[in-house]
N, C-alpha and C. Protein backbone atom coordinates (compact mmCIF):
# COMPACT_ATOMS: atom_id res chain seq x y z
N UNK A 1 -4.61 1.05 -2.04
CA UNK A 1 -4.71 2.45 -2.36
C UNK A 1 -3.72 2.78 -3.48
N UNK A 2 -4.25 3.52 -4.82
CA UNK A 2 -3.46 3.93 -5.25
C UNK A 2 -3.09 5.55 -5.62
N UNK A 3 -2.18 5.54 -6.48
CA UNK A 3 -1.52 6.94 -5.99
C UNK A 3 -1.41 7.31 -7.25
N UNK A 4 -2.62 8.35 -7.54
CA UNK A 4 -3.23 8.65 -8.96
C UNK A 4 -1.84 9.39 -9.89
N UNK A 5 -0.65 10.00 -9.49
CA UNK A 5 0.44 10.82 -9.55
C UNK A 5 0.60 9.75 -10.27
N UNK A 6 1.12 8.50 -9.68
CA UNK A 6 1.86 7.99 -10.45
C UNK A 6 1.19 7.21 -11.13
N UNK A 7 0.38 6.82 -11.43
CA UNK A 7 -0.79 6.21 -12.43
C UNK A 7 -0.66 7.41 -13.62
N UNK A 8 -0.67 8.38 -13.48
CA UNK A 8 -0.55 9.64 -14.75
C UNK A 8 0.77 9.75 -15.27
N UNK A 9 1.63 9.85 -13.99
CA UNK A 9 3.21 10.35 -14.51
C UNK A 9 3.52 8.41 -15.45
N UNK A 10 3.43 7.01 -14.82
CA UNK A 10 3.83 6.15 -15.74
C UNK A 10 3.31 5.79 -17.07
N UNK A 11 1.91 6.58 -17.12
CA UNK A 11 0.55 6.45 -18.50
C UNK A 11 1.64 7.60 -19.25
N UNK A 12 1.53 8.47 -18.78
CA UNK A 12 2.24 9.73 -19.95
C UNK A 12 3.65 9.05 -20.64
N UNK A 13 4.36 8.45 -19.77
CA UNK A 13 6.23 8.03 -20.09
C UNK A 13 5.98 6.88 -20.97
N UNK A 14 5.19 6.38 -20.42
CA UNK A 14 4.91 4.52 -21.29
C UNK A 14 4.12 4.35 -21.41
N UNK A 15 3.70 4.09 -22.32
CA UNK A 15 1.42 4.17 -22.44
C UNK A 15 1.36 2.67 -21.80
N UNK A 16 0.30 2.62 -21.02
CA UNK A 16 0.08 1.27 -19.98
C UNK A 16 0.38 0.87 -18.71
N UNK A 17 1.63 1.58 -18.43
CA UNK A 17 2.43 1.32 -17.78
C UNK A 17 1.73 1.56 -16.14
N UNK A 18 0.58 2.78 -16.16
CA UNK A 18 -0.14 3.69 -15.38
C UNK A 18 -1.44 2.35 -15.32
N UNK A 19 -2.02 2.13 -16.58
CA UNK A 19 -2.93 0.86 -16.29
C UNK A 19 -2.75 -0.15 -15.77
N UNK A 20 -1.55 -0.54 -16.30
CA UNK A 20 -0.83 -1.98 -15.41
C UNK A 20 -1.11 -1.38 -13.58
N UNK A 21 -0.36 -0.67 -13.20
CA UNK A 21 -0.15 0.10 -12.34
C UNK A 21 -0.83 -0.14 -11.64
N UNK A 22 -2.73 0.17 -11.89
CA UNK A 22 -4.04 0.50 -11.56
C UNK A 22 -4.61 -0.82 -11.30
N UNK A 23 -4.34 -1.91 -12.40
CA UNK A 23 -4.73 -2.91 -11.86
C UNK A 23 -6.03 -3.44 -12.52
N UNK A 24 -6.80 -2.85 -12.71
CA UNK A 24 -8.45 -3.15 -13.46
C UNK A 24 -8.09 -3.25 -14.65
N UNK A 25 -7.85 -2.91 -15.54
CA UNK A 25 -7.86 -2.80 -16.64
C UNK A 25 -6.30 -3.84 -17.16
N UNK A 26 -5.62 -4.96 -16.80
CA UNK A 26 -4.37 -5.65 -16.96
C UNK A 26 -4.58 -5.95 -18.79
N UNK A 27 -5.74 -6.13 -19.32
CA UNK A 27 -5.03 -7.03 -20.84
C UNK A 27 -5.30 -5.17 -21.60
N UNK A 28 -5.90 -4.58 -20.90
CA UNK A 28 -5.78 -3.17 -22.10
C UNK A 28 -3.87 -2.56 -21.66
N UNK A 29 -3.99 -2.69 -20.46
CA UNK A 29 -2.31 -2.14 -20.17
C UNK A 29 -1.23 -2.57 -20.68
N UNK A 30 -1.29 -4.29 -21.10
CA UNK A 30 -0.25 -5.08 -21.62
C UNK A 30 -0.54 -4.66 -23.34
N UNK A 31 -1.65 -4.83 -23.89
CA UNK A 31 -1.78 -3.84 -25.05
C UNK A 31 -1.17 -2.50 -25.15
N UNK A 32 -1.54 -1.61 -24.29
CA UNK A 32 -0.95 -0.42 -24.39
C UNK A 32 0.50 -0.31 -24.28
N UNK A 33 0.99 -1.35 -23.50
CA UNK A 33 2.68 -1.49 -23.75
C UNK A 33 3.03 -2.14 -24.73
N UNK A 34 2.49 -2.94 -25.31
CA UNK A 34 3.35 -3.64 -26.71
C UNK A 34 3.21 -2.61 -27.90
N UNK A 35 2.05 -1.86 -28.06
CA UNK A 35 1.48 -0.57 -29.37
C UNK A 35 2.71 0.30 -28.58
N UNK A 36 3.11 0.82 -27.64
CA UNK A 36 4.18 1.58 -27.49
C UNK A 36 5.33 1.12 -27.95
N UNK A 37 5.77 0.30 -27.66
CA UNK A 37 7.21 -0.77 -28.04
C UNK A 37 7.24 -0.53 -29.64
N UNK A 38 5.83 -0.69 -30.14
CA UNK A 38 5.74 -0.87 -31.57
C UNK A 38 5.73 1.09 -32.32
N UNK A 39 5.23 1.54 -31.70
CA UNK A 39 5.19 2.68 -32.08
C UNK A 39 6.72 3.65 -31.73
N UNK A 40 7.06 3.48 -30.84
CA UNK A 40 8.47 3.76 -30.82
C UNK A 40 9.51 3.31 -32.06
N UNK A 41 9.46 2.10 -31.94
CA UNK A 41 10.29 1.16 -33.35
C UNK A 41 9.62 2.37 -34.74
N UNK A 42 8.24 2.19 -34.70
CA UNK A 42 8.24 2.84 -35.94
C UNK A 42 8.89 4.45 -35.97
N UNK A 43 8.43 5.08 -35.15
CA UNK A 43 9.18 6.58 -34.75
C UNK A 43 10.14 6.76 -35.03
N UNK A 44 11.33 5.91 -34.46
CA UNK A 44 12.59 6.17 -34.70
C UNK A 44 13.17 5.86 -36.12
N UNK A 45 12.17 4.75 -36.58
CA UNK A 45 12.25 4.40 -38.08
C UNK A 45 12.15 5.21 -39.03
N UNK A 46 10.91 6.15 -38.87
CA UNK A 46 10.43 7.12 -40.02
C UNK A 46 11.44 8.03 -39.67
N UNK A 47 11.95 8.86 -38.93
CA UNK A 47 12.84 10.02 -38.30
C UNK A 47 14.06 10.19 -39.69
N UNK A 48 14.68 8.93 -39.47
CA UNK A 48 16.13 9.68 -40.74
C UNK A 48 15.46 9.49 -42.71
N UNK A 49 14.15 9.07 -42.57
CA UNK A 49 13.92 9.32 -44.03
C UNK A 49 12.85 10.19 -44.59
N UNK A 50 11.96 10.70 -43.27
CA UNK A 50 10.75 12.14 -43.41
C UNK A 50 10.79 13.13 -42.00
N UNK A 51 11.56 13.87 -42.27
CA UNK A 51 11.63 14.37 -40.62
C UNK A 51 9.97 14.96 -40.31
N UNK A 52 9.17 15.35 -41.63
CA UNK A 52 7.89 15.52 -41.05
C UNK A 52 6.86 15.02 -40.69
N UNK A 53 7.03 13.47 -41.16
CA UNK A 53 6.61 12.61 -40.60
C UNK A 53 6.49 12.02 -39.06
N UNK A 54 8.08 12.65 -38.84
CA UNK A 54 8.83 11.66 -37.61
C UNK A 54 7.71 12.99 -36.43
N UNK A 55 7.45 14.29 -36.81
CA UNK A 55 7.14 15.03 -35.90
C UNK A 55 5.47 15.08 -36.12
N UNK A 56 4.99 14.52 -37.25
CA UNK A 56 3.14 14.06 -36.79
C UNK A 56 3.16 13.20 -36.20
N UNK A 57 4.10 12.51 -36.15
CA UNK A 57 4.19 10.83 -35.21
C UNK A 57 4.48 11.52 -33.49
N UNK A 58 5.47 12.05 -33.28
CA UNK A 58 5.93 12.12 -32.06
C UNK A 58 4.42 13.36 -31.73
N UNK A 59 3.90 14.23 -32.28
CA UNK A 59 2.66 14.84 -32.13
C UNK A 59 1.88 13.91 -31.73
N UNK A 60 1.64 12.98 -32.24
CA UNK A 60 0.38 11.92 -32.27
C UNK A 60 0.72 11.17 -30.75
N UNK A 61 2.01 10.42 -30.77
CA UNK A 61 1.84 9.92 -29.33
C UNK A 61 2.04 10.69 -27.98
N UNK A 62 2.34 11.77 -28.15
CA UNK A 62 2.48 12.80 -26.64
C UNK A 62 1.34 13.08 -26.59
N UNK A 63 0.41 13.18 -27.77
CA UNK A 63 -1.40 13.62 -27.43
C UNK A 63 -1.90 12.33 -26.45
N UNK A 64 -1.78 11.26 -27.56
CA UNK A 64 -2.17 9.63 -26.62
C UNK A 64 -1.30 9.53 -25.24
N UNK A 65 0.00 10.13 -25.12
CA UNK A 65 0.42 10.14 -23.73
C UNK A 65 -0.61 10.83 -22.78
N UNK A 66 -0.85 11.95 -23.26
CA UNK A 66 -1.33 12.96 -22.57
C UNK A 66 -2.59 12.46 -21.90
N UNK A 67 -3.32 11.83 -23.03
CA UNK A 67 -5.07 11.48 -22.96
C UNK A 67 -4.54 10.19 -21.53
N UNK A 68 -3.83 9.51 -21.98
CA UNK A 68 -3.63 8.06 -21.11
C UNK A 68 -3.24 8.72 -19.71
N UNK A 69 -2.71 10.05 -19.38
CA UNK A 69 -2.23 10.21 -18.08
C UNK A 69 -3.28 10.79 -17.43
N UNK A 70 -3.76 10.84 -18.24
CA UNK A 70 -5.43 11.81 -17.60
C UNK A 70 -6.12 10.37 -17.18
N UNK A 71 -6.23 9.68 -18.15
CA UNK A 71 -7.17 8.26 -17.75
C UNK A 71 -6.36 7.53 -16.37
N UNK A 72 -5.37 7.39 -16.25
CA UNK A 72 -4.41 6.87 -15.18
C UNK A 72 -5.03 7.47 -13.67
N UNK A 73 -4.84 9.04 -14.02
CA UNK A 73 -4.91 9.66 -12.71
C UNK A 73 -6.54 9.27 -12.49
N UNK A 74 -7.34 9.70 -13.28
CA UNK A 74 -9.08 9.00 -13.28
C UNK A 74 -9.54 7.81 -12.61
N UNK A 75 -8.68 6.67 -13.11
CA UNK A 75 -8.89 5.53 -13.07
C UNK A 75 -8.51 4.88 -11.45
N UNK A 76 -7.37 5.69 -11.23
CA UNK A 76 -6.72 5.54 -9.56
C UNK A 76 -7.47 6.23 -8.58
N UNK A 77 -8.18 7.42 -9.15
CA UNK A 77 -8.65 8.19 -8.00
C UNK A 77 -10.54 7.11 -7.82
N UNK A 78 -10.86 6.72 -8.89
CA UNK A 78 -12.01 6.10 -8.86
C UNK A 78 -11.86 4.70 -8.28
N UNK A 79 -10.60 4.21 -8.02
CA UNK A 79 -10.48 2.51 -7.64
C UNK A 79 -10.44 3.43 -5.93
N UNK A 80 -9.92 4.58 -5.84
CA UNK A 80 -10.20 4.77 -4.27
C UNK A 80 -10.83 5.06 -3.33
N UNK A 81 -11.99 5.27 -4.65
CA UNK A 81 -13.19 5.68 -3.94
C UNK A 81 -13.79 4.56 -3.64
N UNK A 82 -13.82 3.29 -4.55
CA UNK A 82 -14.54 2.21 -3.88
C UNK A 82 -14.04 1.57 -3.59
């Protein structure tokens, strides 16, 4: 049984982290954690030389957080149904 809360709350903090979590989906979750690792590195990179950059970036992944915590909670409540 899983526990769709936290399938959403670890997808939103760490993209994957909620898939790993879930279980079905293991090589998209280990993807979704290395593009985070990588997208962070770049984030903090762009930040001290375009600050408006650094804030379409941090825009861009709290949307993909957002979308991934929705899929998390989805994905847990549907592994419990069957």
């Amino acid at each position: 049984m899983k526990n769709p809360m936290i399938a959403a709350v670890l997808n939103f903090f760490f993209m994957g982290a909620g898939t790993l979590y879930n279980g079905k989906r293991v090589l998209t979750g280990i993807g979704l954690t290395i593009a985070a690792l990588v997208l962070t590195y770049v984030e903090f990179g762009i930040r001290p030389f375009d600050g408006t950059l650094y804030w379409l970036m941090f825009g861009a992944v709290f949307l993909a957080n957002t979308v991934l915590a929705i899929d998390g909670y989805q994905e847990a409540k549907m592994l419990n149904q069957s």
